[in-house]
Protein backbone atom coordinates (compact mmCIF):
# COMPACT_ATOMS: atom_id res chain seq x y z
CA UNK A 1 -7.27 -4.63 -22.94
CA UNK A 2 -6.12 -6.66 -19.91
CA UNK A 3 -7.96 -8.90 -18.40
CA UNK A 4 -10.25 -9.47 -15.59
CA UNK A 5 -7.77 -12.01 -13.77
CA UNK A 6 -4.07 -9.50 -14.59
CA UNK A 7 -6.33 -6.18 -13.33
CA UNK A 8 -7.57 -8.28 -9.85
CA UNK A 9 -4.44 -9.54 -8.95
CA UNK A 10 -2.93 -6.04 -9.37
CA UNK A 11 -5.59 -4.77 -6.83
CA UNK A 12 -5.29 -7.70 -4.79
CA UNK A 13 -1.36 -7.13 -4.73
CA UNK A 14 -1.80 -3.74 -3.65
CA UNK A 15 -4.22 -4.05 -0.84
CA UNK A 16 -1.95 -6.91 0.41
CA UNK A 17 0.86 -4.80 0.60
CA UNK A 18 -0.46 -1.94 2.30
CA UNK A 19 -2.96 -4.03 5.12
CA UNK A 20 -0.96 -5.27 7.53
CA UNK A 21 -1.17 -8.88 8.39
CA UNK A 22 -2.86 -8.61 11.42
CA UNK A 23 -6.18 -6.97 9.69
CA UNK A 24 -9.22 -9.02 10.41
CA UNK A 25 -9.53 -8.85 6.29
CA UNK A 26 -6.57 -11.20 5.68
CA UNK A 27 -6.74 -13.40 8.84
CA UNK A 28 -10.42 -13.62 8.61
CA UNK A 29 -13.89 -13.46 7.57
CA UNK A 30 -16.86 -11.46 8.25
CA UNK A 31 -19.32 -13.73 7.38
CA UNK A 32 -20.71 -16.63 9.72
CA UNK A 33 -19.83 -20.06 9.80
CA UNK A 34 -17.45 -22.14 8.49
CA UNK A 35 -14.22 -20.25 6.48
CA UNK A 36 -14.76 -20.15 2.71
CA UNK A 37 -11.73 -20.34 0.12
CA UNK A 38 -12.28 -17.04 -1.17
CA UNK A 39 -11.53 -14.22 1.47
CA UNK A 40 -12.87 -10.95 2.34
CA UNK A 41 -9.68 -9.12 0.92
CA UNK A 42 -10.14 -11.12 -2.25
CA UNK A 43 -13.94 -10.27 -2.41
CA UNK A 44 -13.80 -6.38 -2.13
CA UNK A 45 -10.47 -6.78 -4.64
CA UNK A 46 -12.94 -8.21 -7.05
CA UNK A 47 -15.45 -5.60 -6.50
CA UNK A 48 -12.66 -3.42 -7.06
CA UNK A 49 -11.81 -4.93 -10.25
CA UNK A 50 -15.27 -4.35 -11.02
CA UNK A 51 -15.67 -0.46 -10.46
CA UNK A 52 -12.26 0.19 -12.18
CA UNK A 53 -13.01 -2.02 -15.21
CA UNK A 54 -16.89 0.28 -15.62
CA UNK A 55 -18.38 -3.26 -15.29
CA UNK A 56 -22.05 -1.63 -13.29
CA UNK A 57 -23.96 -5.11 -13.92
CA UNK A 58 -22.98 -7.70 -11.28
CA UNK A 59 -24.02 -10.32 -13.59
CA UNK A 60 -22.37 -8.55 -16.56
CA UNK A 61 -19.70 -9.26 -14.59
CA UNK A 62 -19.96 -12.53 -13.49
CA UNK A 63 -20.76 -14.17 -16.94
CA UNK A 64 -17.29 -12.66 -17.90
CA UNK A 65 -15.27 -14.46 -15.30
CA UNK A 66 -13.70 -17.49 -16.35
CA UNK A 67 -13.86 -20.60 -13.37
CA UNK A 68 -10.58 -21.78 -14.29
CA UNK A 69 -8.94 -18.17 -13.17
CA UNK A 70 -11.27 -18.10 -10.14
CA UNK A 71 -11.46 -21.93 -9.08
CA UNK A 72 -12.81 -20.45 -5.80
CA UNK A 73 -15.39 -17.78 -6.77
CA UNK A 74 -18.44 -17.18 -4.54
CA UNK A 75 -21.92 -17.30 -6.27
CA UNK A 76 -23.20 -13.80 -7.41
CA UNK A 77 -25.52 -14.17 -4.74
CA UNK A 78 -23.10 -14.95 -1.97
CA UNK A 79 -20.53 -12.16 -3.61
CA UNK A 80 -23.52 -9.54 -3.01
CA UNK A 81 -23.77 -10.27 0.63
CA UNK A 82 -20.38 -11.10 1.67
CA UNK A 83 -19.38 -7.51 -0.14
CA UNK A 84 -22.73 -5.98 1.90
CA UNK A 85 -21.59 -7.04 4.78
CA UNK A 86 -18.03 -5.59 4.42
CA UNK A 87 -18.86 -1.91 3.92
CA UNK A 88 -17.55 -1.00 7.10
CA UNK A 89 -14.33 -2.81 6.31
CA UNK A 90 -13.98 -1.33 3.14
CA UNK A 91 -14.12 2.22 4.32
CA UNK A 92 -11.26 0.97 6.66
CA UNK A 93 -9.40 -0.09 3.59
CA UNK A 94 -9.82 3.04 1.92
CA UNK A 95 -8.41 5.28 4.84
CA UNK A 96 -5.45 3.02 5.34
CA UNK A 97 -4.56 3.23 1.71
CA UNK A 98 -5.47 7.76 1.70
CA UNK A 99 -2.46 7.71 4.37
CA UNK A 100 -0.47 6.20 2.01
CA UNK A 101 -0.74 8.66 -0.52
CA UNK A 102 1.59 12.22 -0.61
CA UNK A 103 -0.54 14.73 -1.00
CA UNK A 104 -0.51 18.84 -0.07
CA UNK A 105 -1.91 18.82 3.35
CA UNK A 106 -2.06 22.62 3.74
CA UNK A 107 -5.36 23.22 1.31
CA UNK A 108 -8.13 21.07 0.32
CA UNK A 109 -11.21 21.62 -1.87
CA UNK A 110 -14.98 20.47 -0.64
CA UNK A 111 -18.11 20.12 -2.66
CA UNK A 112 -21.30 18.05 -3.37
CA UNK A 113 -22.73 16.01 -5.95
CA UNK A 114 -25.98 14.77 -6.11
CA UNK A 115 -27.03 11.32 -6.19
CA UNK A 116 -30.06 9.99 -8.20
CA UNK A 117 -31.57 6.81 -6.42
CA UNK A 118 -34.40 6.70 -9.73
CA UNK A 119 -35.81 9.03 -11.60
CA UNK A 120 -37.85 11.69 -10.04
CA UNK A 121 -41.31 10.81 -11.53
CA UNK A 122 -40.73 7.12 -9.70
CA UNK A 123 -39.66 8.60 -6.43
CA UNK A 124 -42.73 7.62 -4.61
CA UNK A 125 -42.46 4.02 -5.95
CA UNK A 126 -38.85 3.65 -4.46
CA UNK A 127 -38.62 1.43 -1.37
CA UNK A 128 -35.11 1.81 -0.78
CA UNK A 129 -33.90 3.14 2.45
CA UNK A 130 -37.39 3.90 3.74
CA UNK A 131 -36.73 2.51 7.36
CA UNK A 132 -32.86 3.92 7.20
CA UNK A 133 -32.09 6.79 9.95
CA UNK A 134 -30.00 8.21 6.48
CA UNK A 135 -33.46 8.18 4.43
CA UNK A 136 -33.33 9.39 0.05
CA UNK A 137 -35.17 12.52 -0.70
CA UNK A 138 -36.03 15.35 -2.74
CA UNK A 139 -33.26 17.28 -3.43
CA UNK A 140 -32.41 20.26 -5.80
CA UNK A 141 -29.01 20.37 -7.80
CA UNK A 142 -27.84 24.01 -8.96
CA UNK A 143 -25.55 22.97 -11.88
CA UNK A 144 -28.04 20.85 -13.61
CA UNK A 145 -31.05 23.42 -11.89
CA UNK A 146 -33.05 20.48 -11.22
CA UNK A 147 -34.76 18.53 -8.39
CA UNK A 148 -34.06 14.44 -7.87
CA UNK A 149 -34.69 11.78 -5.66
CA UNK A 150 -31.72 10.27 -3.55
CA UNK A 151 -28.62 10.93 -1.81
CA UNK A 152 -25.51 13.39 -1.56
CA UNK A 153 -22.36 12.71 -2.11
CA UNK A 154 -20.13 15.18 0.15
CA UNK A 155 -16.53 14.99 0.05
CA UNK A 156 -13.12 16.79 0.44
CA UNK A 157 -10.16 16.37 -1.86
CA UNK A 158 -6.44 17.58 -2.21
CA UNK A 159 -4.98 19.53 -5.00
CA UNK A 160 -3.42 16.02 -6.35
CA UNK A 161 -7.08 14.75 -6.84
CA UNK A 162 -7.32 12.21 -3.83
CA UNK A 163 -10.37 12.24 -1.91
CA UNK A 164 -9.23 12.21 1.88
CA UNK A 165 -12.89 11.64 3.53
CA UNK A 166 -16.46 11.67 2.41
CA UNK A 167 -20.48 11.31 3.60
CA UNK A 168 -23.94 10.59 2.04
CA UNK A 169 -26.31 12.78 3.08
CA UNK A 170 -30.16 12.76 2.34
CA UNK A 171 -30.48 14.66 -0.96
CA UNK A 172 -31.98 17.96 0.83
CA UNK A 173 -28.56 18.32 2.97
CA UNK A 174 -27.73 21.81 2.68
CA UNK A 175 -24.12 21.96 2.01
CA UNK A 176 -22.99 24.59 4.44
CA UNK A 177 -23.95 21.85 7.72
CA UNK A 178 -21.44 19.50 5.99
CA UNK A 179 -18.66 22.14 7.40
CA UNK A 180 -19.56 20.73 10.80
CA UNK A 181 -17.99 17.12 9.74
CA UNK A 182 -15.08 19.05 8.28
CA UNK A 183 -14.71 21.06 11.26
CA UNK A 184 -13.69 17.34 13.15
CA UNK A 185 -11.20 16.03 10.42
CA UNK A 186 -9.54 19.14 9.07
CA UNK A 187 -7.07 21.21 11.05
CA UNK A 188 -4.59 24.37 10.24
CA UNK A 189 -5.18 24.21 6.94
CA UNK A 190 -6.88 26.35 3.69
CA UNK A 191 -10.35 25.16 2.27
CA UNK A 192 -11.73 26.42 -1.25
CA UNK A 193 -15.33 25.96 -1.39
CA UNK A 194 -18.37 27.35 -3.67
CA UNK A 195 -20.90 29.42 -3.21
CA UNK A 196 -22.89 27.24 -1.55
CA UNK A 197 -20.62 26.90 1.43
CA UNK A 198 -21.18 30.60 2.19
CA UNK A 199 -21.73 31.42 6.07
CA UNK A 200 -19.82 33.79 8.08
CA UNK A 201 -20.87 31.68 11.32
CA UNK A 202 -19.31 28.76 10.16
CA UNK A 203 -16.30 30.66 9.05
CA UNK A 204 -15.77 31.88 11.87
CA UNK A 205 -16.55 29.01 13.96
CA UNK A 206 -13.71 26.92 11.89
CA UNK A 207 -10.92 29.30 12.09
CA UNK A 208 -11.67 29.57 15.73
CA UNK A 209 -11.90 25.55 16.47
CA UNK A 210 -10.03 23.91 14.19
CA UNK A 211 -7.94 26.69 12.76
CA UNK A 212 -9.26 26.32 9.26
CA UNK A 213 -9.67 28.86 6.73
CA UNK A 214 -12.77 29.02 4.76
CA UNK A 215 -12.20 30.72 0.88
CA UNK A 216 -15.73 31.32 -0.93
CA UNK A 217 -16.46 33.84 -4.09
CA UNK A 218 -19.39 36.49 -2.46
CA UNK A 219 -22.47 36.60 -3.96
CA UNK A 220 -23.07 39.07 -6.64
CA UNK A 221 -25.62 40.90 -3.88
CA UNK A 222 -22.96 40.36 -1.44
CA UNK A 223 -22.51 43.97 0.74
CA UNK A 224 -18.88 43.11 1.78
CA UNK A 225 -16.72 41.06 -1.23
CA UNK A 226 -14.35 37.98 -0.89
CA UNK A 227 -12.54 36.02 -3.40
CA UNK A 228 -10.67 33.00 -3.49
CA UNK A 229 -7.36 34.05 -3.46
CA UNK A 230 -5.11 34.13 -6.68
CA UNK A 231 -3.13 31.05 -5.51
CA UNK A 232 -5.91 28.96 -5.33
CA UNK A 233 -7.82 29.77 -8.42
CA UNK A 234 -8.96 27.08 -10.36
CA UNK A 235 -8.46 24.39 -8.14
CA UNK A 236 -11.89 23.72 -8.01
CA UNK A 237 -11.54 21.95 -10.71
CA UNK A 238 -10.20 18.96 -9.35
CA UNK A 239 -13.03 18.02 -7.24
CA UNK A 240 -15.11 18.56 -10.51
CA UNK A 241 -12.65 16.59 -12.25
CA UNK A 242 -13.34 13.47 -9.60
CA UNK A 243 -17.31 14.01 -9.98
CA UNK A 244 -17.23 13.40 -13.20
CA UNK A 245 -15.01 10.41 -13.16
CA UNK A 246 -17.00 8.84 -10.67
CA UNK A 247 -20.23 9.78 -13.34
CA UNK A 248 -18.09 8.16 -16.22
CA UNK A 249 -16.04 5.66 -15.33
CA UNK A 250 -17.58 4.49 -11.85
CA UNK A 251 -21.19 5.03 -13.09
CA UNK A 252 -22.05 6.41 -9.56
CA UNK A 253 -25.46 7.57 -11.00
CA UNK A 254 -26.92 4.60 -12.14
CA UNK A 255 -28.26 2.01 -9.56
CA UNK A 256 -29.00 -1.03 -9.68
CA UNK A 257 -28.99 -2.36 -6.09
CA UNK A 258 -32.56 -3.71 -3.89
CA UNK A 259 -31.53 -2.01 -0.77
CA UNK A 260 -29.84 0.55 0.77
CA UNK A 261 -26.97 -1.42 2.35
CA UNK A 262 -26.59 -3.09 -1.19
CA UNK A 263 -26.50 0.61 -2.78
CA UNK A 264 -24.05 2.38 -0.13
CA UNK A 265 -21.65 -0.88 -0.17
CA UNK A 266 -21.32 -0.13 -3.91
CA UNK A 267 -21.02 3.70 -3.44
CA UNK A 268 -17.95 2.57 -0.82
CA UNK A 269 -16.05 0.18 -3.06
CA UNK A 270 -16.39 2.62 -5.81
CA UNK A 271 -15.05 5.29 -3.42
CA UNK A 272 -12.20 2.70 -2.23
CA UNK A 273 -11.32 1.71 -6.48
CA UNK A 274 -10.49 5.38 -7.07
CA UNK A 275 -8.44 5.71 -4.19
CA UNK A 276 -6.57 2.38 -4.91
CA UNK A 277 -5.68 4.33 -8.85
CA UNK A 278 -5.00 6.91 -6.83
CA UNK A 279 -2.25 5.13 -5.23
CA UNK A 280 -1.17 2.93 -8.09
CA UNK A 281 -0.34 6.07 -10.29
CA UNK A 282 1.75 7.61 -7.40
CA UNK A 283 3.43 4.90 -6.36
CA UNK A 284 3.96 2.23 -8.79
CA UNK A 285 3.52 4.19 -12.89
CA UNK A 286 4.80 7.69 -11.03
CA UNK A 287 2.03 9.17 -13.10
CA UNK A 288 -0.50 12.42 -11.93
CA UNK A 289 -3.37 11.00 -9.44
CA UNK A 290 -6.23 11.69 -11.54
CA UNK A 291 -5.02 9.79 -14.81
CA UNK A 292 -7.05 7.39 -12.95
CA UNK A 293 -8.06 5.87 -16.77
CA UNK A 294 -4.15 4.88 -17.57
CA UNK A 295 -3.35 3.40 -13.96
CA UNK A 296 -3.97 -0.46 -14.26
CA UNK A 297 -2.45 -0.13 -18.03
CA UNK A 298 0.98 -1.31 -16.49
């Protein structure tokens, strides 16, 4: 098992090498007043460490650290808001790193997974995100065919596993409106999809626009049938694959956050941590993407 100080300063290597030195991250700080020891970069490196180590409890966490490896170390308190306040930043982070990563740029694969904010019979208890213009509601999930409380997760993925861009969405999102988003960041390329992504406006609209062809099984009541073609069969998977890493080893599902800034800056670094295995298992152990279990192991 490696430790908490050998697995950050593998992340913070990493994110060094690939932000260049003028980033605001290096140079700088987001927080105000005076500059603190322990920088941004260094901060969402150890929440980082955190989300690829499964550690969920910030003061789990933080009772494991030992001062003498982190003589600089914020409070947990001041860790929560500096991190917080980064989320934009991180996001940043997470493209410039994407772009560093080969993938097959001529097919992607796009689904949704829900995301519980508490359990359903508390959901008129929650006070999280109740002001937000992004607000948590009721929702309905088709693989577990059950309704929750929360978010969305939307995202898009390559073949290799890597997730090139991705949105929260109130929980009753429909799926198919998400293709507007992809419409803006995808072009002259193939996307698989489910069921739930079927529309003939939309397909349409993105081969027309953005030159982007939309594969979708029919319905079984469907007059006219499609398929996804032969080539593409089973790809699916991999976004399935990345759901249920982020269930297992990023424990996306459980929450444990006050507010909605709070919650979203941990669904971001989470998002950023895979990417950053992502990159460490094509680049530096030149194993598959998704072995995302193996990559600090090094």
């Amino acid at each position: 098992m490696h430790s908490v100080l050998c697995n950050f300063n593998k992340i913070l290597r990493v994110l060094r090498e690939i932000l260049d030195t003028n980033v605001i991250l290096i140079n700088n700080q987001v927080k105000p007043g005076p500059k603190t020891k322990f920088s941004d970069i260094e901060v969402i490196a150890l929440a980082c460490t955190a989300e690829c180590m499964g550690y969920n409890s910030e003061n789990h966490f933080f009772s494991l650290l030992n001062k003498d490896d982190f003589p600089d170390l914020l409070s947990r308190r001041q860790f929560n808001d500096r991190r917080t306040r980064l989320k934009g930043h991180i996001e940043k982070v997470r493209n410039a790193i994407i772009a560093k990563i080969t993938t097959h740029k001529q097919a992607y694969v796009i689904d949704s997974m829900p995301l519980k904010l508490c359990r359903y019979s508390r959901r008129n208890r929650n006070k999280i995100g109740l002001n937000d213009a992004v607000k948590p509601n009721i929702g309905f999930c088709a693989a577990q065919e059950e309704h929750y409380f929360g978010y969305k997760l939307h995202a898009v993925c390559s073949f290799e596993g890597a997730v090139q861009f991705f949105d929260v969405t109130p929980a009753s999102f429909a799926d198919v409106n998400y293709l507007d988003t992809v419409s803006k960041k995808l072009s002259n390329c193939h996307l698989i999809a489910d069921k739930g992504y079927i529309s003939q406006t939309w397909k349409e609209t993105l081969r027309e626009e953005a030159r982007v062809h939309l594969f979708t099984d029919s319905r079984s009541n469907a007059k006219k049938l499609t398929m996804i073609p032969i080539a593409y069969k089973g790809k699916r998977k991999k976004i399935e694959t990345i759901f249920s890493q982020l269930t297992d080893q990023f424990s996306i599902q459980k929450n444990y956050a006050k507010t909605s800034c709070g919650y979203l800056a941990r669904i971001w670094s989470k998002m950023l941590s895979m990417t950053i295995l992502n990159y460490v298992n094509q680049h530096i152990t030149k194993k598959p993407l998704s072995q995302l279990k193996y990559a600090l192991s090094y």
